[in-house]
C-alpha atoms as a PDB file:
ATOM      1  CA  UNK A   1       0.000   0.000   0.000  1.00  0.00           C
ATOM      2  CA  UNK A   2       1.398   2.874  -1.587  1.00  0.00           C
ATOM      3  CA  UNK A   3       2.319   6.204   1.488  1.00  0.00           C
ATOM      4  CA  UNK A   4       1.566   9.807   0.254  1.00  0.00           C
ATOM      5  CA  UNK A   5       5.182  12.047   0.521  1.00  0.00           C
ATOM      6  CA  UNK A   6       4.923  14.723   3.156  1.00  0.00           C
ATOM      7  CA  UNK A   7       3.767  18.119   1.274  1.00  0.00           C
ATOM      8  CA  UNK A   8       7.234  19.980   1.718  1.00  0.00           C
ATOM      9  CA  UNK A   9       5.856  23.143   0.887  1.00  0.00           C
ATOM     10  CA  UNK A  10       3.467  23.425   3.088  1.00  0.00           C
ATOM     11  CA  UNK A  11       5.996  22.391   5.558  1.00  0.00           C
ATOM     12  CA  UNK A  12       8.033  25.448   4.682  1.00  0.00           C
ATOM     13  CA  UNK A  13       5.394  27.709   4.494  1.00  0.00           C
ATOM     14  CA  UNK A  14       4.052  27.236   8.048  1.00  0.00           C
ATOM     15  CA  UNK A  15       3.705  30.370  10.810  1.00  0.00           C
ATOM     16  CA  UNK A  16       6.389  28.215  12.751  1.00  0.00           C
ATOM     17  CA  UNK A  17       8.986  27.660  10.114  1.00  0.00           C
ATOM     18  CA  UNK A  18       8.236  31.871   8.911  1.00  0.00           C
ATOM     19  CA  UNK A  19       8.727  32.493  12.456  1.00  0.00           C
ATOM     20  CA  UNK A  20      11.805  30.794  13.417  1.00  0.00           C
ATOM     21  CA  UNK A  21      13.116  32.125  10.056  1.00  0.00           C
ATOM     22  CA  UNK A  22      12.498  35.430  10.557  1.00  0.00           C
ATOM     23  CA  UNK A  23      14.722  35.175  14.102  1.00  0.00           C
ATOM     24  CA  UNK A  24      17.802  33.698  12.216  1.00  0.00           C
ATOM     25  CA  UNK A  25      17.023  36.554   9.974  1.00  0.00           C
ATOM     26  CA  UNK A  26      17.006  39.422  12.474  1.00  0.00           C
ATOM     27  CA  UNK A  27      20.283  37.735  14.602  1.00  0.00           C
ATOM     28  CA  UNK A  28      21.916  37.377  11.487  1.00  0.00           C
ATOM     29  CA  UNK A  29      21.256  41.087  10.633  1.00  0.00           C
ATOM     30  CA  UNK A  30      22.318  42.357  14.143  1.00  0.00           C
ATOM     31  CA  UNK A  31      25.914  40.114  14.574  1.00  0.00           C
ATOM     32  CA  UNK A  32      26.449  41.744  10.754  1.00  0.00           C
ATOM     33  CA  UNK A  33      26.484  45.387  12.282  1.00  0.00           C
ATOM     34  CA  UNK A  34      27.961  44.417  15.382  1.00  0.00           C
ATOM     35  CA  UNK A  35      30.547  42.990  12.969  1.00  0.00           C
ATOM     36  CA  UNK A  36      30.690  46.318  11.509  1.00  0.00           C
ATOM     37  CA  UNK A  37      30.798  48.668  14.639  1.00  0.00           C
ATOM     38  CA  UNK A  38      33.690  46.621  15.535  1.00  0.00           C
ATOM     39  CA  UNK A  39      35.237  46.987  12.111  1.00  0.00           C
ATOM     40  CA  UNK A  40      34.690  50.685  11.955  1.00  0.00           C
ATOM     41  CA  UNK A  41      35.940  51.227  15.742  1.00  0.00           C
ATOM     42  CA  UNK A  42      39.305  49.345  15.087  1.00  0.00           C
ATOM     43  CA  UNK A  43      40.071  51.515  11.806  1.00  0.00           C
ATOM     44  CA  UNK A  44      39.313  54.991  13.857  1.00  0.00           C
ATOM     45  CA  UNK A  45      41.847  53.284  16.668  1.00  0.00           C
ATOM     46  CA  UNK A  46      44.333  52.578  13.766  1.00  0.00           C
ATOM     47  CA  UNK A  47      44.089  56.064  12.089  1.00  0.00           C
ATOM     48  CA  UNK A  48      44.422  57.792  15.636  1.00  0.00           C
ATOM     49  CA  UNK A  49      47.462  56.022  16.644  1.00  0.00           C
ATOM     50  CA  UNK A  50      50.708  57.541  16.478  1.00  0.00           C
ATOM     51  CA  UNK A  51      48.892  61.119  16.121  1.00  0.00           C
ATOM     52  CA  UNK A  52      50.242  64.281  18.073  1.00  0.00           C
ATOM     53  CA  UNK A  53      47.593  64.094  20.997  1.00  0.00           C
ATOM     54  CA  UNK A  54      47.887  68.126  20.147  1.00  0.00           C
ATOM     55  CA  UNK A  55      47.032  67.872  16.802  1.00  0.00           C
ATOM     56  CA  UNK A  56      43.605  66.476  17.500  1.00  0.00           C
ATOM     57  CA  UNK A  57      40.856  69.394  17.553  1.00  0.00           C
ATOM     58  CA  UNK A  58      43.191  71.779  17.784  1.00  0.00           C
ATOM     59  CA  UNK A  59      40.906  74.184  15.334  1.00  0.00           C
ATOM     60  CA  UNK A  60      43.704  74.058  13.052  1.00  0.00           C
ATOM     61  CA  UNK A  61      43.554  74.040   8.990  1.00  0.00           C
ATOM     62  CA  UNK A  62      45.364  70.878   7.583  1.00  0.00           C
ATOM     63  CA  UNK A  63      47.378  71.338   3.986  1.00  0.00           C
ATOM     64  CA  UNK A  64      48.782  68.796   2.085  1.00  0.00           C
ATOM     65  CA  UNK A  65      51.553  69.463   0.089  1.00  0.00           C
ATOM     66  CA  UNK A  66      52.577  67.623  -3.379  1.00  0.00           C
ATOM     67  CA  UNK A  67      55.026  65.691  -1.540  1.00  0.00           C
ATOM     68  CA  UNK A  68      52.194  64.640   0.906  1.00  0.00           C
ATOM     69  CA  UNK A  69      53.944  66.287   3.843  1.00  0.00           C
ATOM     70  CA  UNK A  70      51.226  67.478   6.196  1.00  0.00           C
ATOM     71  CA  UNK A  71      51.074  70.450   7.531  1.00  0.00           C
ATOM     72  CA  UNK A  72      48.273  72.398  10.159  1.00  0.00           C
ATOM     73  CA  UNK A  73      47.956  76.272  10.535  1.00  0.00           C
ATOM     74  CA  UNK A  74      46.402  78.465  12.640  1.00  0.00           C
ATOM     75  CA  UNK A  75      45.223  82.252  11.867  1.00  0.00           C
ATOM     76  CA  UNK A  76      45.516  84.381  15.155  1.00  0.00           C
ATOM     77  CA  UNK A  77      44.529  88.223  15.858  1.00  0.00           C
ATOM     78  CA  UNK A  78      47.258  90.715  15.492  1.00  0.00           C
ATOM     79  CA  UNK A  79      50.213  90.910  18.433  1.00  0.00           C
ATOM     80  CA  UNK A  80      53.543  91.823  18.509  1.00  0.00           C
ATOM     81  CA  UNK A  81      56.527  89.468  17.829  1.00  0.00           C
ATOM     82  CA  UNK A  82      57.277  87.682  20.759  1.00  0.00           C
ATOM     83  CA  UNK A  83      53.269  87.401  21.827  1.00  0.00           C
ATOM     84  CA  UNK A  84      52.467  86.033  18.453  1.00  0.00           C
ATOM     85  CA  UNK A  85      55.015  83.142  19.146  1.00  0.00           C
ATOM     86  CA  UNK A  86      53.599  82.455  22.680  1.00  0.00           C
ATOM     87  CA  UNK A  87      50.127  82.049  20.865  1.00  0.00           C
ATOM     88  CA  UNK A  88      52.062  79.567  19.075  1.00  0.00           C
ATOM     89  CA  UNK A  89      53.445  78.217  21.833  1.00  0.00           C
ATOM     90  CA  UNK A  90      50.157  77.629  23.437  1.00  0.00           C
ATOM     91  CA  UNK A  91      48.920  75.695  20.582  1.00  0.00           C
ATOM     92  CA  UNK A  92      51.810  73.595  20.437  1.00  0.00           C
ATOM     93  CA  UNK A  93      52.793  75.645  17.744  1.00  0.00           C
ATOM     94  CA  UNK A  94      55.444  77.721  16.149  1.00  0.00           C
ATOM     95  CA  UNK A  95      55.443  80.572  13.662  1.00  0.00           C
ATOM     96  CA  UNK A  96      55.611  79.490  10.171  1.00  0.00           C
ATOM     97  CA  UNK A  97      59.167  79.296   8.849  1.00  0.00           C
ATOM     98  CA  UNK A  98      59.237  78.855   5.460  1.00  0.00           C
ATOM     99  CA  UNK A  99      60.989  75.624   3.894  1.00  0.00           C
ATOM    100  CA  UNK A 100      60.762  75.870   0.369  1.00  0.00           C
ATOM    101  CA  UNK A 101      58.816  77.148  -2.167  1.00  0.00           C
ATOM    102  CA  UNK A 102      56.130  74.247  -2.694  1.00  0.00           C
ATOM    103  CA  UNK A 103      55.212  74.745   1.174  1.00  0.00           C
ATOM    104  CA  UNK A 104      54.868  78.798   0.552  1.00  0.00           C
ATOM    105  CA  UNK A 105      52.793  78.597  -2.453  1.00  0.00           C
ATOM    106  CA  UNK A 106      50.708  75.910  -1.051  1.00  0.00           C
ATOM    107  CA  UNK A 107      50.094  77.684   2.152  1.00  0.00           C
ATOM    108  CA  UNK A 108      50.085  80.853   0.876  1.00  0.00           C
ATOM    109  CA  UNK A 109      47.164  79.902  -1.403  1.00  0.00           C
ATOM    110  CA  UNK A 110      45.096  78.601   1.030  1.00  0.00           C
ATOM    111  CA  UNK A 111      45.381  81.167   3.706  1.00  0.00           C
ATOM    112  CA  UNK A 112      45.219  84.694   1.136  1.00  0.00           C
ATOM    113  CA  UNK A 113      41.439  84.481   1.841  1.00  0.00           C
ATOM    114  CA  UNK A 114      41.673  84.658   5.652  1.00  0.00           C
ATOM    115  CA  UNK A 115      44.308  86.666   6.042  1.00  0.00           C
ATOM    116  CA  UNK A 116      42.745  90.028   3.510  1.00  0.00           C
ATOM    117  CA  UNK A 117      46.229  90.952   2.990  1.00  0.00           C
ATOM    118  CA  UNK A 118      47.497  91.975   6.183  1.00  0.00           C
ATOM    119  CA  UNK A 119      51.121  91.149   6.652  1.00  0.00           C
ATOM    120  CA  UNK A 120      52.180  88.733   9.271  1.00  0.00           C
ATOM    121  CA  UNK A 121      55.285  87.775  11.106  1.00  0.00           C
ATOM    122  CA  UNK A 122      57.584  84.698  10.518  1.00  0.00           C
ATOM    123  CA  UNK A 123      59.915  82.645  12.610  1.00  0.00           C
ATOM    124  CA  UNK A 124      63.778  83.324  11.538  1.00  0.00           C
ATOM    125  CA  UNK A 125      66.927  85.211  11.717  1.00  0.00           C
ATOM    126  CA  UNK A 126      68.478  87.233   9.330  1.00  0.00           C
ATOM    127  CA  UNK A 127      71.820  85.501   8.295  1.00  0.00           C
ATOM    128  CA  UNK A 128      72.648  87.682   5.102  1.00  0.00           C
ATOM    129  CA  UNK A 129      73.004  91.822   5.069  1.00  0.00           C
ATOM    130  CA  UNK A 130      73.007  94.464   2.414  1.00  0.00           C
ATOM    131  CA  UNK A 131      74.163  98.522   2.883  1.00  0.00           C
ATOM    132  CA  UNK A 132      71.326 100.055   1.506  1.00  0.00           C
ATOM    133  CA  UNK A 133      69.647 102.592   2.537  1.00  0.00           C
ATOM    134  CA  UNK A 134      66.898 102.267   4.689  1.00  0.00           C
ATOM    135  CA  UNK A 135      63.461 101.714   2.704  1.00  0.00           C
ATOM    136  CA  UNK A 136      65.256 100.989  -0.433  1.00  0.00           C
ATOM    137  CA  UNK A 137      65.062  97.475  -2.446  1.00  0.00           C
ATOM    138  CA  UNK A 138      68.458  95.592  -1.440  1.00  0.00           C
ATOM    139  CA  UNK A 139      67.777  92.808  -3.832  1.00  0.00           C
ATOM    140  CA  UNK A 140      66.579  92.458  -7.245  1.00  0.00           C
ATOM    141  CA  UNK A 141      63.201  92.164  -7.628  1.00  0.00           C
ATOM    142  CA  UNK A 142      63.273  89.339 -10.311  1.00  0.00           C
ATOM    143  CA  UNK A 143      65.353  87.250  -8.244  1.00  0.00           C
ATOM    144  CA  UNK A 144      63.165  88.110  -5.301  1.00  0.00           C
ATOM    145  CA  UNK A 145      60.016  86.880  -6.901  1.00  0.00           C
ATOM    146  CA  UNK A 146      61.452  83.463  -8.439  1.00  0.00           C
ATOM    147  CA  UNK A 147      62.271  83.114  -4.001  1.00  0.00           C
ATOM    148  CA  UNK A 148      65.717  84.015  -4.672  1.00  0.00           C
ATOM    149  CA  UNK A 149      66.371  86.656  -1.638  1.00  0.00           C
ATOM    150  CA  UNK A 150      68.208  87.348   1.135  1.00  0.00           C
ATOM    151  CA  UNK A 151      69.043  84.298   3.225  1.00  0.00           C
ATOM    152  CA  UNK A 152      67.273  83.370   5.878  1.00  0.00           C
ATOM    153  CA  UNK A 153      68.316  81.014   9.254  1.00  0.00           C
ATOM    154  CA  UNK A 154      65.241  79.171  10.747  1.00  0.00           C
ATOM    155  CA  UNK A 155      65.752  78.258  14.382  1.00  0.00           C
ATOM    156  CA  UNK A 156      66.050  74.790  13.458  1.00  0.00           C
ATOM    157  CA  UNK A 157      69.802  76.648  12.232  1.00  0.00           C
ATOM    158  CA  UNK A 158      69.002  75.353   8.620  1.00  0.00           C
ATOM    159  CA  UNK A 159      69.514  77.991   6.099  1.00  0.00           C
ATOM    160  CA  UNK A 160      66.130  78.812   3.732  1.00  0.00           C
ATOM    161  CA  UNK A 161      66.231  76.965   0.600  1.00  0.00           C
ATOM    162  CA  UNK A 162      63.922  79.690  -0.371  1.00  0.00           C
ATOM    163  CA  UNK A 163      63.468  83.441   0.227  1.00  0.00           C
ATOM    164  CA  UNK A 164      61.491  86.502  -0.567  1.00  0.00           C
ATOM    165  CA  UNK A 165      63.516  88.944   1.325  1.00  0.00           C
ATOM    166  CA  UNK A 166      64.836  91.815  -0.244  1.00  0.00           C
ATOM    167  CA  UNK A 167      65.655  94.158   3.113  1.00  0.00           C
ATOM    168  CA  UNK A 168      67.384  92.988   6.347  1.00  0.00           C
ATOM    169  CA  UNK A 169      69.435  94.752   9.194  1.00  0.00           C
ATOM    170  CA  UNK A 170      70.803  92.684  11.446  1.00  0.00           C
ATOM    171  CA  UNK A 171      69.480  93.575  14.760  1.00  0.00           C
ATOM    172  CA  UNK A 172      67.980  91.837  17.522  1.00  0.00           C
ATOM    173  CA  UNK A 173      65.353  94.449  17.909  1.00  0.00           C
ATOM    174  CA  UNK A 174      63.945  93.106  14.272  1.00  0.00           C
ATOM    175  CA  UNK A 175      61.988  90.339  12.992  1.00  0.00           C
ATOM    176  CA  UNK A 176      60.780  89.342  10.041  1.00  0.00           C
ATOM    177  CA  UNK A 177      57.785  90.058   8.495  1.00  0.00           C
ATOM    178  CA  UNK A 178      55.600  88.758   5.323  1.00  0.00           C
ATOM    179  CA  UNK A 179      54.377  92.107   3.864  1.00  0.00           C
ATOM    180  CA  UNK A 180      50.615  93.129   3.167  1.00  0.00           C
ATOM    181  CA  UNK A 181      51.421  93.851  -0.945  1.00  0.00           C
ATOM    182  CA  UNK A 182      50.650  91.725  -3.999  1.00  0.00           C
ATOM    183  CA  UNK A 183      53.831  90.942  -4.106  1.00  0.00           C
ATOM    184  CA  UNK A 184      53.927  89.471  -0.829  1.00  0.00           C
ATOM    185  CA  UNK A 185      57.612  90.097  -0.510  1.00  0.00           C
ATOM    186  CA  UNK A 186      59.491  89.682   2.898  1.00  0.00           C
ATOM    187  CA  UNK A 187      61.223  92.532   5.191  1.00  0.00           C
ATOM    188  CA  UNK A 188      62.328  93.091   8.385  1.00  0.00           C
ATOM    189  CA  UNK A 189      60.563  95.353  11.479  1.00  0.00           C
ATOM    190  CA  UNK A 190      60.742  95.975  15.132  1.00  0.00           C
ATOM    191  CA  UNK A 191      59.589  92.953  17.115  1.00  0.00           C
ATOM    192  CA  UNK A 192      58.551  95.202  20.110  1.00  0.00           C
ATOM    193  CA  UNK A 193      56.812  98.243  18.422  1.00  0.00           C
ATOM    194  CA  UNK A 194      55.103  96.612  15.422  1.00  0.00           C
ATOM    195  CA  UNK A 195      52.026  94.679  15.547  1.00  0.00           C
ATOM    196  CA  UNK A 196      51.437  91.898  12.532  1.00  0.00           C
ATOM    197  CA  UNK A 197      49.015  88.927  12.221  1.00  0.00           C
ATOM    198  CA  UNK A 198      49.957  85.428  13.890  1.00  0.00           C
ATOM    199  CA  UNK A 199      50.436  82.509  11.764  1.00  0.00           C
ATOM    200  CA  UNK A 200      50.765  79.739  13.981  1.00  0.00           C
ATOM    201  CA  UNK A 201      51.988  76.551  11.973  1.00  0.00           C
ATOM    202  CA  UNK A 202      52.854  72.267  13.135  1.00  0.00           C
ATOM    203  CA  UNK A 203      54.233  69.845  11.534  1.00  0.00           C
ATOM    204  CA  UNK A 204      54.679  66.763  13.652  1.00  0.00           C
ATOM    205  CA  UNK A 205      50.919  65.830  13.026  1.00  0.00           C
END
């Protein structure tokens, strides 16, 4: 005597089996973004690692340069020399000195907005001197432009690879300064009498 076969569908299709179903469904769904939290929390960790705790939410402005060199600046009110590098100093900071001429244009670029022209001071010593006359040009203005100036000593002691100064005096009463024309060309001023925007810059980030 020949037994009927078990109807399979209907088997499948019962509340029970669409039930217990829909549970593997839903734990399925929340290990997956459990799985993902997890994924996305160890990739922030990784990415955080090895970061300058000061470079985190600093309000600073990131730049990349061509060479992928990072660097952050900060755009401060107007001070006097030595205040605008104890702004700096605050922020873990120092005043921008000027490396080469990728990092200037770069930078340069992407602050002209925020700073409206106003000059601002740099970090540096003067390590080459000219005779002229006071408010004269010392250097030719060609070689000025293509950042062929006066040389410059960071306080690192390395000697600028490029320049845009055309007037210096050796004094320690003077500082440098990035001036407010198109031009944008670099001279010298009293560190104690003049006031100049801050232009707070790191590079260990």
């Amino acid at each position: 005597m020949s037994q009927s076969l078990p109807n399979i569908h209907a088997v499948a299709m019962s509340p029970e089996n669409i039930f217990f179903l829909s549970c593997i469904a839903f734990l399925s769904l929340c290990l997956l973004g459990l799985e993902i939290q997890i994924i996305l929390k160890c990739k922030i960790t990784t990415t955080t690692i090895g970061i300058n705790a000061s470079c985190l939410n600093d309000g600073f402005k990131t730049i990349i340069l061509p060479d992928e060199t990072i660097i952050k600046y900060y755009i401060a009110e107007i001070n006097t020399y030595n205040i605008s590098q104890d702004i700096c100093y605050n922020h873990t900071a120092t005043l921008w000195q000027v490396l080469n001429q990728a990092e200037w244009s770069a930078l340069m670029n992407e602050m002209e907005l925020e700073l409206k022209s106003k000059s601002f001071w740099i970090e540096g010593k003067m390590s080459e001197t000219n005779t002229c006359e006071s408010g004269s040009i010392c250097r030719n203005v060609t070689e000025v432009k293509e950042g062929r100036g006066l040389l410059v000593q960071w306080n690192d002691r390395q000697h600028s690879t490029y320049s845009r100064l055309y007037r210096s005096q050796t004094s320690e009463k003077k500082c440098l300064i990035v001036e407010d024309n198109a031009d944008r060309f670099w001279t010298v001023g009293y560190c104690e009498l003049e006031q100049h925007t801050t232009v707070c810059v790191k590079r260990n980030c």
